[in-house]
C-alpha atoms as a PDB file:
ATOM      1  CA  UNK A   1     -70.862  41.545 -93.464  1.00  0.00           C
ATOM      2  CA  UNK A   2     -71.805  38.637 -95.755  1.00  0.00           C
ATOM      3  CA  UNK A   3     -70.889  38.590 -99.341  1.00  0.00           C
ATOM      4  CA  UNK A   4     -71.807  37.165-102.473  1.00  0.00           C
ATOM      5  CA  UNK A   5     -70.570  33.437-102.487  1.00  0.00           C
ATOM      6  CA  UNK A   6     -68.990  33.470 -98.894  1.00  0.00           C
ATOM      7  CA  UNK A   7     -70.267  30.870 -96.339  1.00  0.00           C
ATOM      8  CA  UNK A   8     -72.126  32.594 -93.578  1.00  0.00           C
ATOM      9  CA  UNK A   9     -72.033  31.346 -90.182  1.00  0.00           C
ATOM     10  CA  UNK A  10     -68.414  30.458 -87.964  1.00  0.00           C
ATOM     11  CA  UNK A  11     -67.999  27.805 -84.962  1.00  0.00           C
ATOM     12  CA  UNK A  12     -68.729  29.184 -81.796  1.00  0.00           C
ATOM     13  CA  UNK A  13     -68.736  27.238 -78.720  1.00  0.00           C
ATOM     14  CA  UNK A  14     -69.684  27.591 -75.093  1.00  0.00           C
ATOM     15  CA  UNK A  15     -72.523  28.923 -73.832  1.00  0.00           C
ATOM     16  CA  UNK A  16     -74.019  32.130 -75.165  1.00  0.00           C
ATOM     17  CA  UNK A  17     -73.911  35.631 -73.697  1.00  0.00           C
ATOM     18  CA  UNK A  18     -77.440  35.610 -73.004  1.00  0.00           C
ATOM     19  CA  UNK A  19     -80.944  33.854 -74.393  1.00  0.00           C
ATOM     20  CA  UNK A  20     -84.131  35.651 -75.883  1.00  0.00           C
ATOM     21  CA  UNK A  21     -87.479  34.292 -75.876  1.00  0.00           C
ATOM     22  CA  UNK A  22     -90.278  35.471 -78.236  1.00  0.00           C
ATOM     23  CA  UNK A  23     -90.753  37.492 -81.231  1.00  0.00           C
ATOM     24  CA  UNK A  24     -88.762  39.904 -83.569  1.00  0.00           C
ATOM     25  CA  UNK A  25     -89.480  43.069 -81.111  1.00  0.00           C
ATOM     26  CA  UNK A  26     -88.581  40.978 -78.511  1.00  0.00           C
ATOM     27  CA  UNK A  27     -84.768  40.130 -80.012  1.00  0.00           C
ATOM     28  CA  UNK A  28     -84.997  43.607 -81.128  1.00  0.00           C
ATOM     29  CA  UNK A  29     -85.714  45.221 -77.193  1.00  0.00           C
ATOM     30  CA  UNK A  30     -81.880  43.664 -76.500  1.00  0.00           C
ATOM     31  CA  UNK A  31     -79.883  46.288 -78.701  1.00  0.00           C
ATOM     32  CA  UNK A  32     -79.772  49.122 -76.392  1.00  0.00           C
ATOM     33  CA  UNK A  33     -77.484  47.106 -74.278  1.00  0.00           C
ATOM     34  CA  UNK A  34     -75.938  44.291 -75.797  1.00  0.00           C
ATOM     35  CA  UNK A  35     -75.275  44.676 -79.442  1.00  0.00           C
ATOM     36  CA  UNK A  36     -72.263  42.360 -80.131  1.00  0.00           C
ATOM     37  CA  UNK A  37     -73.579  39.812 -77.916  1.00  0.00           C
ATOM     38  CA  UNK A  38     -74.126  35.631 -78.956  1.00  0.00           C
ATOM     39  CA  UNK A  39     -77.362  35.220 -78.629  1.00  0.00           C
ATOM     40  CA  UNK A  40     -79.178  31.757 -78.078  1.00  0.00           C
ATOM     41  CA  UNK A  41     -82.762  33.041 -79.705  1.00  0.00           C
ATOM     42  CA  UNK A  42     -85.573  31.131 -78.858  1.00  0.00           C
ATOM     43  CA  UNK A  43     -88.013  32.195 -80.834  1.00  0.00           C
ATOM     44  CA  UNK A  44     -92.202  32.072 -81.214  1.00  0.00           C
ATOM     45  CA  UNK A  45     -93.816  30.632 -84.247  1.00  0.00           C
ATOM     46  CA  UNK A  46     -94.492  34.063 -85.131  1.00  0.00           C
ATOM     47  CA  UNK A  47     -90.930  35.400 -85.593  1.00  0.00           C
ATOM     48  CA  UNK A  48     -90.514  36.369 -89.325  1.00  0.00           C
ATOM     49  CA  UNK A  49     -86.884  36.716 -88.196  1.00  0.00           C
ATOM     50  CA  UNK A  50     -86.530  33.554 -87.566  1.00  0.00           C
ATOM     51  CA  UNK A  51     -88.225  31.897 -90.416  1.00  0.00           C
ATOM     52  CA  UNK A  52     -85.483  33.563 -92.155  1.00  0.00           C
ATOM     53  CA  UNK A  53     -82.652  32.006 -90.419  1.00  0.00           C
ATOM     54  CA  UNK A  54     -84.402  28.694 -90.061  1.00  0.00           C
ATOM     55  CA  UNK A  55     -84.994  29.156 -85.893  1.00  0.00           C
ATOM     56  CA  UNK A  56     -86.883  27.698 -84.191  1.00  0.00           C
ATOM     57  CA  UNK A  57     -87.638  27.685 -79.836  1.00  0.00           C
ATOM     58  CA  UNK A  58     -87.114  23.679 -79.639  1.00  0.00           C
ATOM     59  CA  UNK A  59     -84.618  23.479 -82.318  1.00  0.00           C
ATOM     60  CA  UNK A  60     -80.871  22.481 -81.713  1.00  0.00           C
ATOM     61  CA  UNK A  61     -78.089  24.393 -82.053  1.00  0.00           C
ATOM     62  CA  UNK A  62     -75.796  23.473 -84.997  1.00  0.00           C
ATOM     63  CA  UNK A  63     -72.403  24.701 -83.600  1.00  0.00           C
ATOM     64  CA  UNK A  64     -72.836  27.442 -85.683  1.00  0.00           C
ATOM     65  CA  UNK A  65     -72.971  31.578 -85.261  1.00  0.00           C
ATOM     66  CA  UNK A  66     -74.153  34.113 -87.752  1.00  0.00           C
ATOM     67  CA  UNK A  67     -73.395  37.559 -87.713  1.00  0.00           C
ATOM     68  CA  UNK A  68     -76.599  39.572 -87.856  1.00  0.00           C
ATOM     69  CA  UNK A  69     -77.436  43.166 -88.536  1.00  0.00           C
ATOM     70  CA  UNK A  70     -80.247  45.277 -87.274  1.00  0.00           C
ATOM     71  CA  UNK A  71     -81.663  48.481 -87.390  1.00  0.00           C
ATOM     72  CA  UNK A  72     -81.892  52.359 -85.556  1.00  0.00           C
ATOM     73  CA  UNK A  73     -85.635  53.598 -86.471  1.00  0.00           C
ATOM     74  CA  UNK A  74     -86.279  57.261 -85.682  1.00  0.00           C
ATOM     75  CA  UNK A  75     -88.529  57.495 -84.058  1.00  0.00           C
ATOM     76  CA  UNK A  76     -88.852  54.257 -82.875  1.00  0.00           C
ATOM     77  CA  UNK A  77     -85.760  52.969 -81.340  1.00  0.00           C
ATOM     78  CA  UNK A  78     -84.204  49.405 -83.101  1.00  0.00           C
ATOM     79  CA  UNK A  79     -85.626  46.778 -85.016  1.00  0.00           C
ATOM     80  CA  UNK A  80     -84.172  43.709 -86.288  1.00  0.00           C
ATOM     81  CA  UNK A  81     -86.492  42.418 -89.355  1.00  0.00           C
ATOM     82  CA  UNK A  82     -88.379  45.576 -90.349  1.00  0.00           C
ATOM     83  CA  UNK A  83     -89.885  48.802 -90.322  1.00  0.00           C
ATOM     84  CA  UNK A  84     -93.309  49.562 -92.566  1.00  0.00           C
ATOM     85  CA  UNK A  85     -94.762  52.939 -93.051  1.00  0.00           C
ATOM     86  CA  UNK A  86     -98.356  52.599 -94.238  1.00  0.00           C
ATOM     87  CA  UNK A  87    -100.157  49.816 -94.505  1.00  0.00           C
ATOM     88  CA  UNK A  88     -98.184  46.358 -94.959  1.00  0.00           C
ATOM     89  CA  UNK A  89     -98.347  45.003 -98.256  1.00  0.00           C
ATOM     90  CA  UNK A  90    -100.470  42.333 -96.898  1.00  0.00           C
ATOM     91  CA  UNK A  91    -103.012  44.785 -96.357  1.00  0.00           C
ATOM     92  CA  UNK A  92    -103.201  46.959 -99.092  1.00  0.00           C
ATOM     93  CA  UNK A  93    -107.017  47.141-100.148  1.00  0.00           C
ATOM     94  CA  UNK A  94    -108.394  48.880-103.421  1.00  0.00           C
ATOM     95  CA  UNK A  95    -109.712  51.475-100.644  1.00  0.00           C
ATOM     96  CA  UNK A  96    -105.975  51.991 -98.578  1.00  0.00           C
ATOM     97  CA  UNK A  97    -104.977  55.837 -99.353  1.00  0.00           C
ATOM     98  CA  UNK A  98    -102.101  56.980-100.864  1.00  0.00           C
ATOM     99  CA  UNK A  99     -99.840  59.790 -99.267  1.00  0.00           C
ATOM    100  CA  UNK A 100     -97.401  62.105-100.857  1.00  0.00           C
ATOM    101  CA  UNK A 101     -94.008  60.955-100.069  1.00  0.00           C
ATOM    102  CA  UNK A 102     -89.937  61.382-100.074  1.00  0.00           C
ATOM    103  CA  UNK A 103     -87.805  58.739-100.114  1.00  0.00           C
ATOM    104  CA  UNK A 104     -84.483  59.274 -99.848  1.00  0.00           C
ATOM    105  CA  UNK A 105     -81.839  56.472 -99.600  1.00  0.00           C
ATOM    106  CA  UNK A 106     -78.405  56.979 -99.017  1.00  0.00           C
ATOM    107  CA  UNK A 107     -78.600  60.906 -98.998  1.00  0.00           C
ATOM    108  CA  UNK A 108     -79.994  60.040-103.069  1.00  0.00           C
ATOM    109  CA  UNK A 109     -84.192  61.306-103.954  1.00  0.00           C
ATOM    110  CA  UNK A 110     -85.296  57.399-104.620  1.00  0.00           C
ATOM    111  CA  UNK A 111     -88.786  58.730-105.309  1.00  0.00           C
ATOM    112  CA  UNK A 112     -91.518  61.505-104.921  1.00  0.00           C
ATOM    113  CA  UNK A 113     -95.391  60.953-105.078  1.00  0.00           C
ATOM    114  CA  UNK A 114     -97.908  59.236-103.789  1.00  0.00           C
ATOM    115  CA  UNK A 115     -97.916  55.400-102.246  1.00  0.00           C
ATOM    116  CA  UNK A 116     -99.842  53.714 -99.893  1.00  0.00           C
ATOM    117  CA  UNK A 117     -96.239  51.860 -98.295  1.00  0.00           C
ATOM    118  CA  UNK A 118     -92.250  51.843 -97.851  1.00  0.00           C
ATOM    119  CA  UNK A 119     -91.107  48.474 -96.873  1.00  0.00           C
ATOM    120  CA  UNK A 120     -87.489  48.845 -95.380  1.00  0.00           C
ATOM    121  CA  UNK A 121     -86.229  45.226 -94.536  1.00  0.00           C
ATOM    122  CA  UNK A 122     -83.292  43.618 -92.943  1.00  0.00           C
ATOM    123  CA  UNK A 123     -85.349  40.061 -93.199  1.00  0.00           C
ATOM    124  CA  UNK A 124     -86.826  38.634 -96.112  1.00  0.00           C
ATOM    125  CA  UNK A 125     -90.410  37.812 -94.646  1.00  0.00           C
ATOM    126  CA  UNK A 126     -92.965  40.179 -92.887  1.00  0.00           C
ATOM    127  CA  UNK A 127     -96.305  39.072 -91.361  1.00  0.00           C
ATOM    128  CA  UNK A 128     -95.001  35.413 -93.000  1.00  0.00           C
ATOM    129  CA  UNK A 129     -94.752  35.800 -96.259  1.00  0.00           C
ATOM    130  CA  UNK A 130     -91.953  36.398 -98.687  1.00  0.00           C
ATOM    131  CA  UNK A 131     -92.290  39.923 -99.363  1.00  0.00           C
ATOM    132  CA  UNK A 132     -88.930  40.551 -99.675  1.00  0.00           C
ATOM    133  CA  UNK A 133     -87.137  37.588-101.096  1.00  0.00           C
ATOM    134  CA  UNK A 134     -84.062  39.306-101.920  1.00  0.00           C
ATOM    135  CA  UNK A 135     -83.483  40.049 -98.130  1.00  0.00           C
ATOM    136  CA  UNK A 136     -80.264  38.933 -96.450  1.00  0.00           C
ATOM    137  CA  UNK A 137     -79.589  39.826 -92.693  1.00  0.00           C
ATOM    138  CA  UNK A 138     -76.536  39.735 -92.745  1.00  0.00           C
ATOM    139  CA  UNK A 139     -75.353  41.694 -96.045  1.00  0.00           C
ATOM    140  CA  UNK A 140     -75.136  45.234 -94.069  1.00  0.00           C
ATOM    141  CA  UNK A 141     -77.763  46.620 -96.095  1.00  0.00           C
ATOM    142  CA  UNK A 142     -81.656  46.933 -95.738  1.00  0.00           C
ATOM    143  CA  UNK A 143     -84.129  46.006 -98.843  1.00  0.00           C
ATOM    144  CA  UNK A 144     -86.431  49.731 -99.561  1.00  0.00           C
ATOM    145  CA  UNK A 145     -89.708  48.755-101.147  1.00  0.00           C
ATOM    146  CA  UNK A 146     -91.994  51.774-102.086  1.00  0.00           C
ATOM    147  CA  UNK A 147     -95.173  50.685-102.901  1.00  0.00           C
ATOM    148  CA  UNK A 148     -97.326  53.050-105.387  1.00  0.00           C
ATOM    149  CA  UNK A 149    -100.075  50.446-107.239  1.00  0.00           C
ATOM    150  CA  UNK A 150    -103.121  51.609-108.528  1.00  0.00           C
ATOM    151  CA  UNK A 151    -106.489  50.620-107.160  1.00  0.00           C
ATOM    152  CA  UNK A 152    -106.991  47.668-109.416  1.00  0.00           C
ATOM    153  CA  UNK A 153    -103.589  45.739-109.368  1.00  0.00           C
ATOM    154  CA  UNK A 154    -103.632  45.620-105.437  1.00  0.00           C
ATOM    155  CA  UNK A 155    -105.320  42.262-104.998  1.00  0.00           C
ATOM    156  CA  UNK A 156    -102.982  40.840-107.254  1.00  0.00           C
ATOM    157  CA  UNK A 157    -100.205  41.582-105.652  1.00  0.00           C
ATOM    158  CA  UNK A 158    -101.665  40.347-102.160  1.00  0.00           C
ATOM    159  CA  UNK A 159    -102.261  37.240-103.971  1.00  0.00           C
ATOM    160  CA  UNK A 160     -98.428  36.848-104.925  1.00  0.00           C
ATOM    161  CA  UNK A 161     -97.279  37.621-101.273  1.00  0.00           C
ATOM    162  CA  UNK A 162     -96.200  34.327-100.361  1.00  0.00           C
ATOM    163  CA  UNK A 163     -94.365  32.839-102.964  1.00  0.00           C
ATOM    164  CA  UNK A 164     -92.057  36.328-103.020  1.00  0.00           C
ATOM    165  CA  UNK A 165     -93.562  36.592-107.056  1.00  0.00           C
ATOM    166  CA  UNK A 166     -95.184  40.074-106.862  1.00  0.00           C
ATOM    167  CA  UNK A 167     -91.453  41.517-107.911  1.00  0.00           C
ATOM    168  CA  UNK A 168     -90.336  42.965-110.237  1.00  0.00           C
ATOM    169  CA  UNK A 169     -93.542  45.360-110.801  1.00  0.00           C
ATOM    170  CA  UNK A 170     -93.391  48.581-112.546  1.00  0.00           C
ATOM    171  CA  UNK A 171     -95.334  50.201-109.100  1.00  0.00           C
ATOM    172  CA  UNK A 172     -92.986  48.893-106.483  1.00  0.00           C
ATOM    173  CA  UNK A 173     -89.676  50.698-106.644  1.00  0.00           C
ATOM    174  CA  UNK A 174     -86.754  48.653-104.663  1.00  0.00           C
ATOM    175  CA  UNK A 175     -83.611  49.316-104.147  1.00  0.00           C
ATOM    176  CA  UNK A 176     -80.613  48.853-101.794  1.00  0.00           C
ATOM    177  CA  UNK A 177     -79.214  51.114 -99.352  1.00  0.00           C
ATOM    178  CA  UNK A 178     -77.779  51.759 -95.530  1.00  0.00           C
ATOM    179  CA  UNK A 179     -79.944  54.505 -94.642  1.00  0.00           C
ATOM    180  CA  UNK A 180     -83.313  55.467 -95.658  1.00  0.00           C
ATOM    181  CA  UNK A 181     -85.088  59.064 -94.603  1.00  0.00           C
ATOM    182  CA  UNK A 182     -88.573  59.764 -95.173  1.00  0.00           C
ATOM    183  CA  UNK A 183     -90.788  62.262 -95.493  1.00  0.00           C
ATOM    184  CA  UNK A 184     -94.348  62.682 -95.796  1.00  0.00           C
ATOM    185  CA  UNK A 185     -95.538  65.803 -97.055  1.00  0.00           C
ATOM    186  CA  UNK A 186     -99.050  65.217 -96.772  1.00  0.00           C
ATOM    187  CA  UNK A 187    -100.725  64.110 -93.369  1.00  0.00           C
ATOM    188  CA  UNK A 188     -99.011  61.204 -91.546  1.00  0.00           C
ATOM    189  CA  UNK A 189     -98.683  57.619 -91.871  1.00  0.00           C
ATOM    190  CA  UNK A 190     -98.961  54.543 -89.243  1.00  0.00           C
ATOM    191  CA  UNK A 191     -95.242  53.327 -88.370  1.00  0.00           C
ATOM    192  CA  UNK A 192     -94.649  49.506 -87.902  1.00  0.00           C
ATOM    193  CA  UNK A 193     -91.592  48.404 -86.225  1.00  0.00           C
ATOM    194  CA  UNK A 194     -91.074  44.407 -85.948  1.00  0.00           C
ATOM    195  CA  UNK A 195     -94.782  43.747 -86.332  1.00  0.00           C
ATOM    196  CA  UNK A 196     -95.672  47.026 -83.375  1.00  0.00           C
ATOM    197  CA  UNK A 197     -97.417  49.479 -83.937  1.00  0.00           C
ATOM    198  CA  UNK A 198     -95.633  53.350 -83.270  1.00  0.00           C
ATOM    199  CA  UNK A 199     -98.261  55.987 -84.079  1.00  0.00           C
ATOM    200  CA  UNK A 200     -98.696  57.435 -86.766  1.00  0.00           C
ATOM    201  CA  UNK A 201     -95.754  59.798 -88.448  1.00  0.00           C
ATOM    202  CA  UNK A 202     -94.424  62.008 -90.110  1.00  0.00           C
ATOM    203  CA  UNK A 203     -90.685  61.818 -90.412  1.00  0.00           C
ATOM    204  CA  UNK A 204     -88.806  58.163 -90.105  1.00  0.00           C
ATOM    205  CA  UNK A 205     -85.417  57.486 -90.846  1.00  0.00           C
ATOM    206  CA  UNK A 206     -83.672  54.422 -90.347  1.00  0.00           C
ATOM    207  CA  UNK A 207     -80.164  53.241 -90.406  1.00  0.00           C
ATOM    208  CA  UNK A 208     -78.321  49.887 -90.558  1.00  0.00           C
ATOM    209  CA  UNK A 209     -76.253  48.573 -87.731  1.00  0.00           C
ATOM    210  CA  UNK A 210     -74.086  45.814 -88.861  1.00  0.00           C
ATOM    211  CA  UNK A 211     -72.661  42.692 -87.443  1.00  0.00           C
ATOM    212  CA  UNK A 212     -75.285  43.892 -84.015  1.00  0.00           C
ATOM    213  CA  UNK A 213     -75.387  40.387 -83.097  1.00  0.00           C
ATOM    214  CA  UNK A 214     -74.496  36.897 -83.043  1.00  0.00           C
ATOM    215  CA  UNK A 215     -77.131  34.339 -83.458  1.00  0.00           C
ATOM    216  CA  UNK A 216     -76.624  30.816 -82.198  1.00  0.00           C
ATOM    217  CA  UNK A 217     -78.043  28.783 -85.497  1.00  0.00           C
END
């Protein structure tokens, strides 16, 4: 796990356990059976992942390794970037409903009423913008975003998306944690797991697995 002011990333050489092509749920498909692994990622232009850790399928390797975390999503199975309930933020409209919600992070009530989202992140970009720019991958914690804006300050927040600026805001409650349970006590809401859609739910929790792999840089 990474910490504040410590250099993240160690020599590695040889060849790597295995190589990925694709996109985040495509990295993320590998936990079942090889967490620990060195992984050569080689990833698509649509990777939020990667934008993160500056990736790239043609780039060359620097020498380097980071340690990586990743994520258990019940239901759902593993993720490695991140997990929305609701509509992404990117998608919030004056019109997206609100649900009643509990948010519970670390066994701790974060929050109880009504939002349209929960962002939980182990990345700092989703759907390629910065919508969580205090992510870190490799901290062994996720980012919780619960999004609860009224109608009219929606498109402004949209609008601040990709520079990472729509934080701090008195309607999006963050905070820090290793596992996040959720419930929504009225209806359901769509699940999002590394940019797939899951169905719709009712119960999600999610749980950080650190140091789940090494990534070739």
């Amino acid at each position: 796990m990474i910490r504040p002011g410590e250099a993240w990333g160690e020599p590695v050489t040889g060849a790597p356990d295995l190589e990925v092509s694709g996109d985040d749920a495509d990295l993320a498909r590998i936990l079942d059976t090889h967490q620990g692994a060195l992984v050569r990622f080689r990833a698509s232009p649509d990777s939020d992942f990667a934008r993160a850790l500056g990736l790239s399928a043609t780039g060359e390797p620097t020498g380097l390794a980071a340690t990586v975390d990743a994520l258990t999503v019940q239901p759902g199975g593993h993720a490695i970037n991140a997990v929305v309930l609701g509509a992404p933020p990117s998608r919030v409209r004056a019109t997206t409903p609100t649900a009643r919600l509990r948010v519970r992070v670390n066994g701790r009530d974060l929050t109880a009423g009504r939002a349209t989202t929960v962002v939980i992140a182990n990345g700092q970009f989703l759907d390629g913008l910065d919508v969580v720019p205090r992510g870190h991958p490799g901290d062994g914690r996720v980012e919780v975003q619960v999004y609860a804006l009224r109608r009219g300050e929606r498109r402004g927040m949209r609008a601040r998306l990709p520079q990472g600026v729509h934080l701090p805001h008195p309607r999006i409650t963050t905070v820090t944690g290793r596992e996040v349970e959720i419930h929504v006590e009225s209806g359901r809401l769509p699940l999002t797991v590394d940019g797939i859609a899951r169905g719709d739910v009712a119960d999600l929790t999610v749980k950080v697995i650190p140091g789940a792999l090494r990534l070739v840089l």
